[in-house]
N, C-alpha and C. Protein backbone atom coordinates (compact mmCIF):
# COMPACT_ATOMS: atom_id res chain seq x y z
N UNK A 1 -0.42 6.86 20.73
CA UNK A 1 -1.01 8.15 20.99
C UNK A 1 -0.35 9.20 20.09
N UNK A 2 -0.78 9.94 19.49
CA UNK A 2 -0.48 10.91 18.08
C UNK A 2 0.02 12.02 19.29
N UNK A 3 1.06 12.32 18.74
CA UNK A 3 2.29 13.80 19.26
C UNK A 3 1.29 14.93 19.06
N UNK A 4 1.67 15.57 19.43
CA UNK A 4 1.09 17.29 19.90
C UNK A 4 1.99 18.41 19.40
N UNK A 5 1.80 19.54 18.06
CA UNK A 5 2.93 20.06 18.37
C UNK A 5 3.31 20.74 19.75
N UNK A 6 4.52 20.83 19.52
CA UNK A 6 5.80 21.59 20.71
C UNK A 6 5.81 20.55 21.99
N UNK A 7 5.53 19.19 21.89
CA UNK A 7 5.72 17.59 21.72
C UNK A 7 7.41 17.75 21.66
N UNK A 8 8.26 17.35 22.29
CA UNK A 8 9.82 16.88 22.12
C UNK A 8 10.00 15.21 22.30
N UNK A 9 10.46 14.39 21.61
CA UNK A 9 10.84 13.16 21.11
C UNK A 9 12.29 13.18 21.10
N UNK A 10 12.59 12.77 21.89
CA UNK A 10 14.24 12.87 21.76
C UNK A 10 14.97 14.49 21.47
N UNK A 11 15.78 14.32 20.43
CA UNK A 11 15.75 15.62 20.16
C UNK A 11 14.91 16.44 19.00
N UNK A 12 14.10 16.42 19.04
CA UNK A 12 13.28 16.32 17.74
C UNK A 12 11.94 17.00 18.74
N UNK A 13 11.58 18.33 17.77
CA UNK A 13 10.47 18.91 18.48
C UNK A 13 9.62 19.01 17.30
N UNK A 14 8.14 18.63 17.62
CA UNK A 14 7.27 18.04 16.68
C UNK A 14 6.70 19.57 16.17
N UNK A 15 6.81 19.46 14.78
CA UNK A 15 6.09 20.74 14.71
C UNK A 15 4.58 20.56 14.18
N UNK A 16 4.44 19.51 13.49
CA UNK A 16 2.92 18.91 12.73
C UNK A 16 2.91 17.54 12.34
N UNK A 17 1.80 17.34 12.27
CA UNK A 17 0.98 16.15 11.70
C UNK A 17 0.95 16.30 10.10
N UNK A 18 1.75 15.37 10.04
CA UNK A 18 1.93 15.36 7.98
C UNK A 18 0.80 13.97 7.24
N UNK A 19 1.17 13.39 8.26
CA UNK A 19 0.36 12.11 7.36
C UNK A 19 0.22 10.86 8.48
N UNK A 20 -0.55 10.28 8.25
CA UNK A 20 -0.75 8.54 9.25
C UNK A 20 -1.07 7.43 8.26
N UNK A 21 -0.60 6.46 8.41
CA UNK A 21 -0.98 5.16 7.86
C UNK A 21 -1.08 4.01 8.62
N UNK A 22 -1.31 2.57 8.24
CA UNK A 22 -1.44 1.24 8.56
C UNK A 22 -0.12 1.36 10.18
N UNK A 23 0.82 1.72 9.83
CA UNK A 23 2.15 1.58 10.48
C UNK A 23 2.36 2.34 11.58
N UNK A 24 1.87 3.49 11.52
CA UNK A 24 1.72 4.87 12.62
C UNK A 24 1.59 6.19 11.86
N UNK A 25 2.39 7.38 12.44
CA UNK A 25 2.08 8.79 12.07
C UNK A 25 3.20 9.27 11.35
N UNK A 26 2.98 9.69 10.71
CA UNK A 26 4.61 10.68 10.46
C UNK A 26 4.18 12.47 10.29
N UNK A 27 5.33 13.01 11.14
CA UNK A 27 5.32 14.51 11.64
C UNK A 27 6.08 15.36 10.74
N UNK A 28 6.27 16.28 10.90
CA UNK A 28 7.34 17.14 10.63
C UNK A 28 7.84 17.85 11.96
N UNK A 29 9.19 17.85 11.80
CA UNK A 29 9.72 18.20 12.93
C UNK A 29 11.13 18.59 13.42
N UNK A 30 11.47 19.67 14.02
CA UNK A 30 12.92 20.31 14.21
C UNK A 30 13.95 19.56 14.92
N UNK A 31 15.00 19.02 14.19
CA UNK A 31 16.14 18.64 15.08
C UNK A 31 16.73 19.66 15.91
N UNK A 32 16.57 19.85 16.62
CA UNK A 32 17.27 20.88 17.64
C UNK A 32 18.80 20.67 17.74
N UNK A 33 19.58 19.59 17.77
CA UNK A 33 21.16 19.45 17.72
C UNK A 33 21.29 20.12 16.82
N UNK A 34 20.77 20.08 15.49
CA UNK A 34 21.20 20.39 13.86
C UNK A 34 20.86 21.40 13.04
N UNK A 35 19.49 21.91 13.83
CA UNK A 35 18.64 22.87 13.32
C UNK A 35 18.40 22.93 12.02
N UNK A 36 17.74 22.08 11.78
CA UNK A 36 17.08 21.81 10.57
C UNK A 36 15.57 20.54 10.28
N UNK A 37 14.58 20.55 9.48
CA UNK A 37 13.50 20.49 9.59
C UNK A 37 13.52 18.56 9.34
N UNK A 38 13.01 18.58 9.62
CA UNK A 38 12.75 16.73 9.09
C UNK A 38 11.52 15.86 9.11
N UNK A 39 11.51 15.06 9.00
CA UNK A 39 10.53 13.93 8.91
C UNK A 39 10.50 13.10 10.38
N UNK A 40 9.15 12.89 10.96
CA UNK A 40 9.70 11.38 11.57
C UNK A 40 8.15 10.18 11.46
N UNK A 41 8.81 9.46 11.25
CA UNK A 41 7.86 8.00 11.32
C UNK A 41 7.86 7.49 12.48
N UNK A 42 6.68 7.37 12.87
CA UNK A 42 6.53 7.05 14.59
C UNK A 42 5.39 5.78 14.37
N UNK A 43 5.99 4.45 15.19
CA UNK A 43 5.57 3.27 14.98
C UNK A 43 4.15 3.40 16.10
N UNK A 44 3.81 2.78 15.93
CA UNK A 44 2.28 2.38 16.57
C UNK A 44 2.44 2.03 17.97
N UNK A 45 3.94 0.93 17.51
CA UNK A 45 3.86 -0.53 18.62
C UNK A 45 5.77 -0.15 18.46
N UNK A 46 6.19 -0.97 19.22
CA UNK A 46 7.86 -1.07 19.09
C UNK A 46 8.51 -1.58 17.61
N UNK A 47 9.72 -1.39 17.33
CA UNK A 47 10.11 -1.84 16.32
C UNK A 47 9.64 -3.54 15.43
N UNK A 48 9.31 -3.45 14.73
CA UNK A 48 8.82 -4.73 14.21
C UNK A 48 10.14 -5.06 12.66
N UNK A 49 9.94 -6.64 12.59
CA UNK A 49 10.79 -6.56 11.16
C UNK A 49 10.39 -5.77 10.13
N UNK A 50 9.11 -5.26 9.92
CA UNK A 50 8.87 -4.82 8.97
C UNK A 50 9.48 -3.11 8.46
N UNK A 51 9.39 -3.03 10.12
CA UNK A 51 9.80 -1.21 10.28
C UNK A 51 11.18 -1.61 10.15
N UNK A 52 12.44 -2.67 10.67
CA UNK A 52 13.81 -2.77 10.37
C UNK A 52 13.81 -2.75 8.93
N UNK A 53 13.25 -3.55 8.08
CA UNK A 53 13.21 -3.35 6.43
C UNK A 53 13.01 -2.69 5.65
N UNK A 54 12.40 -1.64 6.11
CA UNK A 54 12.06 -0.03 5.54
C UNK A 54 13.32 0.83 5.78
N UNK A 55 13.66 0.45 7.52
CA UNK A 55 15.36 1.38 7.53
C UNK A 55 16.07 1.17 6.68
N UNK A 56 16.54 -0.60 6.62
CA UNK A 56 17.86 -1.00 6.03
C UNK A 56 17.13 -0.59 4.40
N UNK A 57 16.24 -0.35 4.02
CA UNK A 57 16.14 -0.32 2.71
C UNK A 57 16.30 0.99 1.93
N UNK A 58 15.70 2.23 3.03
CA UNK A 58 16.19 3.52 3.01
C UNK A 58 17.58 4.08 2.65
N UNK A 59 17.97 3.64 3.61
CA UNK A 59 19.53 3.77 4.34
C UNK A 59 20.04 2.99 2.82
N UNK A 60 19.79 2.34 2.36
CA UNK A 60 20.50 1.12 1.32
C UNK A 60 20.35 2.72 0.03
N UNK A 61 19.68 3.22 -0.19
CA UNK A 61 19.71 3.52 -1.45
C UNK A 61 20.02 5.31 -1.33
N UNK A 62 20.84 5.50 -2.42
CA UNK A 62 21.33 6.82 -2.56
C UNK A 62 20.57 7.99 -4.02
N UNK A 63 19.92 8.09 -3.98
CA UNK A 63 19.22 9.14 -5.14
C UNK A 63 18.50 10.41 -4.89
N UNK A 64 18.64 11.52 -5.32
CA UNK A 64 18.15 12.61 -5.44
C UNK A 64 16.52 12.83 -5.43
N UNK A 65 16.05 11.64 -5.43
CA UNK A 65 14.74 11.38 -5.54
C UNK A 65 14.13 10.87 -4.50
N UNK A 66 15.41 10.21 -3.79
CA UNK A 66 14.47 9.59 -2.23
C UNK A 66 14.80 10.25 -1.06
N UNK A 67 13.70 10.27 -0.24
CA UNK A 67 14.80 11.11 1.29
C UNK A 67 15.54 9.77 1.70
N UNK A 68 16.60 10.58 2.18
CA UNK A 68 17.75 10.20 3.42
C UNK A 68 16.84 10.02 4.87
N UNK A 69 17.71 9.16 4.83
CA UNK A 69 17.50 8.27 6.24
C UNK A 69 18.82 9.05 7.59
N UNK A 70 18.07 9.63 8.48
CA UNK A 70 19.24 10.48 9.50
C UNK A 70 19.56 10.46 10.55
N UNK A 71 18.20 9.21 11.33
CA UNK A 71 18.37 8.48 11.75
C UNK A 71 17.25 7.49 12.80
N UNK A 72 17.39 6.45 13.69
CA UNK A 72 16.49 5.61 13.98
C UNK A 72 16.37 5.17 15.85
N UNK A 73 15.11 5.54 15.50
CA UNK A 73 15.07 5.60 17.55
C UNK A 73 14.09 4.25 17.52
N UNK A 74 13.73 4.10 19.18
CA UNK A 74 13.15 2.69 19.69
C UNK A 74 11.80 2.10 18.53
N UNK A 75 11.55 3.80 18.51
CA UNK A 75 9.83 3.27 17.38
C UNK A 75 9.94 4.02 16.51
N UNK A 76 10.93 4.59 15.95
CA UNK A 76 10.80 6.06 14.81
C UNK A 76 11.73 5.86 14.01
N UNK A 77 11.47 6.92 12.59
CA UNK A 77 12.50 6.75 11.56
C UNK A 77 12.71 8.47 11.58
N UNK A 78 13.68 9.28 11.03
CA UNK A 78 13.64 10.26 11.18
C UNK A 78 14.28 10.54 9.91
N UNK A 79 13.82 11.22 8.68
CA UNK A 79 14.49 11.50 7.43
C UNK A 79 14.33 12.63 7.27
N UNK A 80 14.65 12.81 5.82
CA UNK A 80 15.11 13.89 5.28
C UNK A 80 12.99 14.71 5.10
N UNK A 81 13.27 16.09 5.40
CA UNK A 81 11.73 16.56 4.97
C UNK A 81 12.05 16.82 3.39
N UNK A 82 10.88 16.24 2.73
CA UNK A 82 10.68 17.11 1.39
C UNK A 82 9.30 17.58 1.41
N UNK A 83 9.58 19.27 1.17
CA UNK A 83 8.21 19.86 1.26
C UNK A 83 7.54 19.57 -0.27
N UNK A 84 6.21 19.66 -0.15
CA UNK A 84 5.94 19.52 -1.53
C UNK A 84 4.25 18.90 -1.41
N UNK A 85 3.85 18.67 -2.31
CA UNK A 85 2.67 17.65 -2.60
C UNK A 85 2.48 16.30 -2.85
N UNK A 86 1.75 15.82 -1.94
CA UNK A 86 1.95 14.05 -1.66
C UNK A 86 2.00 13.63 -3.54
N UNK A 87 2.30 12.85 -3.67
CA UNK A 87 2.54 11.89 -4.49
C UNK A 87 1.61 11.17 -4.84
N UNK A 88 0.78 10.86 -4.52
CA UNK A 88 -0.90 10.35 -4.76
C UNK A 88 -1.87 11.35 -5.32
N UNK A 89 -2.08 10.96 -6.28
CA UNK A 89 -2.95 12.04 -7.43
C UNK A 89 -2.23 12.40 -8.57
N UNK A 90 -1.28 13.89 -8.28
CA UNK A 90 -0.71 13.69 -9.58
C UNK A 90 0.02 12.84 -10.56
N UNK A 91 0.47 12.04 -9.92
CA UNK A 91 1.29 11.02 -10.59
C UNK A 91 0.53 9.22 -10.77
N UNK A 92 -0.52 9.28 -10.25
CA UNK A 92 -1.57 8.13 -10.81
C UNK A 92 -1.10 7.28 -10.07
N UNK A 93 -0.65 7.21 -8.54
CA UNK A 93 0.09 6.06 -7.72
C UNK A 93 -0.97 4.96 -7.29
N UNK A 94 -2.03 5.65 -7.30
CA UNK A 94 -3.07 4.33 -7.31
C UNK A 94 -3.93 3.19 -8.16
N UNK A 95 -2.86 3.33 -9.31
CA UNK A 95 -3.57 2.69 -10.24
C UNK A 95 -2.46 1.31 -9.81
N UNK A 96 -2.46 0.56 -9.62
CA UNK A 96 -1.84 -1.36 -9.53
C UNK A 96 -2.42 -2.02 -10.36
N UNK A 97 -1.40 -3.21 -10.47
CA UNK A 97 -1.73 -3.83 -11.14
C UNK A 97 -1.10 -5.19 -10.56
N UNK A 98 -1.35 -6.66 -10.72
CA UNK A 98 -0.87 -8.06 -10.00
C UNK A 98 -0.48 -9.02 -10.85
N UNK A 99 1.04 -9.13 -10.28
CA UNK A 99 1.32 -10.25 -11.42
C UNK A 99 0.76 -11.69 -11.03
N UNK A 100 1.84 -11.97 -11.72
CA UNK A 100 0.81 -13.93 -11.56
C UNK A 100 1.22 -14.45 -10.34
N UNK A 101 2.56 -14.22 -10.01
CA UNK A 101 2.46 -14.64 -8.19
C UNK A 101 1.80 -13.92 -7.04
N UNK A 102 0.79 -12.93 -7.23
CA UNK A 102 0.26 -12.03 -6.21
C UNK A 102 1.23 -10.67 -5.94
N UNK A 103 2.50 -10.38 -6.61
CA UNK A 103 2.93 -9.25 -5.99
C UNK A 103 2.07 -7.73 -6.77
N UNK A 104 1.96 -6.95 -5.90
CA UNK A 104 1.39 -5.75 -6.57
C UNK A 104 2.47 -4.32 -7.29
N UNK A 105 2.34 -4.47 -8.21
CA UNK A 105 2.97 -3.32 -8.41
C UNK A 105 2.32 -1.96 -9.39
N UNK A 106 2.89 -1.11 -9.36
CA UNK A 106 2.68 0.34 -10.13
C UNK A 106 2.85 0.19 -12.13
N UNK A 107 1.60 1.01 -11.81
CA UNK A 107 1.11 0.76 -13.37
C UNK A 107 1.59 2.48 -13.72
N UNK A 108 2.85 3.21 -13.94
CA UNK A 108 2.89 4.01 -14.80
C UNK A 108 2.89 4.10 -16.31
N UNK A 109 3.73 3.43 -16.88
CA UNK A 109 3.10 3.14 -18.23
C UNK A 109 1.86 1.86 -18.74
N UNK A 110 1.09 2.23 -18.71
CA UNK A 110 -0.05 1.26 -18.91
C UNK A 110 -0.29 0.15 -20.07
N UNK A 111 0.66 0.63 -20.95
CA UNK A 111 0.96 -0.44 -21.83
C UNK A 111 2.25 -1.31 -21.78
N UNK A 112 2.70 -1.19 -20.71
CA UNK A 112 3.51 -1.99 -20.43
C UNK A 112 2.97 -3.44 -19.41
N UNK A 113 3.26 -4.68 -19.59
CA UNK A 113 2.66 -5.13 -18.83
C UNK A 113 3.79 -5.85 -17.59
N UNK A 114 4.55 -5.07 -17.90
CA UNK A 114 5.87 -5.52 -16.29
C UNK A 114 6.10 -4.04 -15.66
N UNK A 115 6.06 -5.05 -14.23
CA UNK A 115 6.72 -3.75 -12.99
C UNK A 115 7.72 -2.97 -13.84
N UNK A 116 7.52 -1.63 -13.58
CA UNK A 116 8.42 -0.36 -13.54
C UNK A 116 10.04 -0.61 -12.99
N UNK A 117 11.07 -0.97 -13.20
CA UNK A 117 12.27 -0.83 -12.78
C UNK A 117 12.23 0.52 -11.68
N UNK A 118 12.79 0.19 -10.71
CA UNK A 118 12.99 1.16 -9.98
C UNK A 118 13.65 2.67 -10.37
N UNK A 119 14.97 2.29 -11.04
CA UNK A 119 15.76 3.40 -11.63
C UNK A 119 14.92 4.45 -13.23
N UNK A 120 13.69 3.41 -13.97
CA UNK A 120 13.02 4.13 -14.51
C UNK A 120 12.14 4.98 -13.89
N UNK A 121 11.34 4.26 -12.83
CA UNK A 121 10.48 5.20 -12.00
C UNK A 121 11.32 6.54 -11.62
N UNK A 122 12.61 6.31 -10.96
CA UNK A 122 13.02 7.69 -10.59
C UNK A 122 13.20 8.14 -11.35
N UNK A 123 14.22 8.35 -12.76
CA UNK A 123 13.88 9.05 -13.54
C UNK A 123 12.73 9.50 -14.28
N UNK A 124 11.64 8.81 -14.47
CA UNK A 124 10.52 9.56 -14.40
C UNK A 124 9.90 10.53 -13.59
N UNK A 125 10.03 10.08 -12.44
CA UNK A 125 9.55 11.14 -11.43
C UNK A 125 10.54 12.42 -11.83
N UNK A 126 11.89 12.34 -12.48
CA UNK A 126 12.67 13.54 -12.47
C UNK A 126 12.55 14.17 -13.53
N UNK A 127 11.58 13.70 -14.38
CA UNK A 127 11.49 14.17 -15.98
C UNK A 127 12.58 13.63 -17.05
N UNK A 128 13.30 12.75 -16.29
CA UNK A 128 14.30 12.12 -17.28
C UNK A 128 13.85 11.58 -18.30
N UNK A 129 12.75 10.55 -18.24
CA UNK A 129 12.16 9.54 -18.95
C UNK A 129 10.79 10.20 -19.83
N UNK A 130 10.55 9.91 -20.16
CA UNK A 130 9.82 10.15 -21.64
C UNK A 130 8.38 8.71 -21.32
């Protein structure tokens, strides 16, 4: 069932509806201990492996480019907010492409015919890369 703002979740008071996918909803929303704005990912169903692999994978990586992970309740992820404009459109995230074992990956340079390294993608996204 999709949150309502002024909705409280733990400590976390929902302020909006940011986005929904395959997985559940994700809000924007006030930590009240901390007072400050955040993210939360709210599962459909209870924790599944798939939602543990998104934490530990979050939580795993440190860059200026990804939100922080701040922390993790029965069905939710709760990160860092970045305000801004989704990422789909300007940056061509829907163009894929499949290698020969079935995995899908991101076609930013198009004449390339291998997955994007992770650490190039972020620096691209940061204007590092060329």
């Amino acid at each position: 069932m999709p949150l309502q703002p002024g909705a409280v979740l733990d400590h976390f008071e929902i302020l909006a509806a940011i986005g929904a996918g395959g997985m559940g909803e994700v809000y924007k929303a006030r930590d009240q201990r901390l007072d400050r704005t955040v993210a939360i990912k709210v599962l459909r169903q209870q924790f599944t492996e798939r939602f543990t692999r998104e934490a530990q994978s979050i939580a795993a990586l440190n860059h200026s480019h990804i939100c922080q992970l701040y922390d993790v309740g029965p069905s939710y992820l709760v990160m860092e907010f970045i305000d801004g404009a989704p990422l789909k459109g300007p940056l061509g995230l829907d163009t894929y492409d499949v290698t020969a074992d079935g995995k899908r990956f991101l076609v930013l340079y198009p004449e390339s015919d291998r997955p994007l390294p992770i650490t190039v993608a972020l620096n691209w996204t940061a204007g590092l890369e060329k």
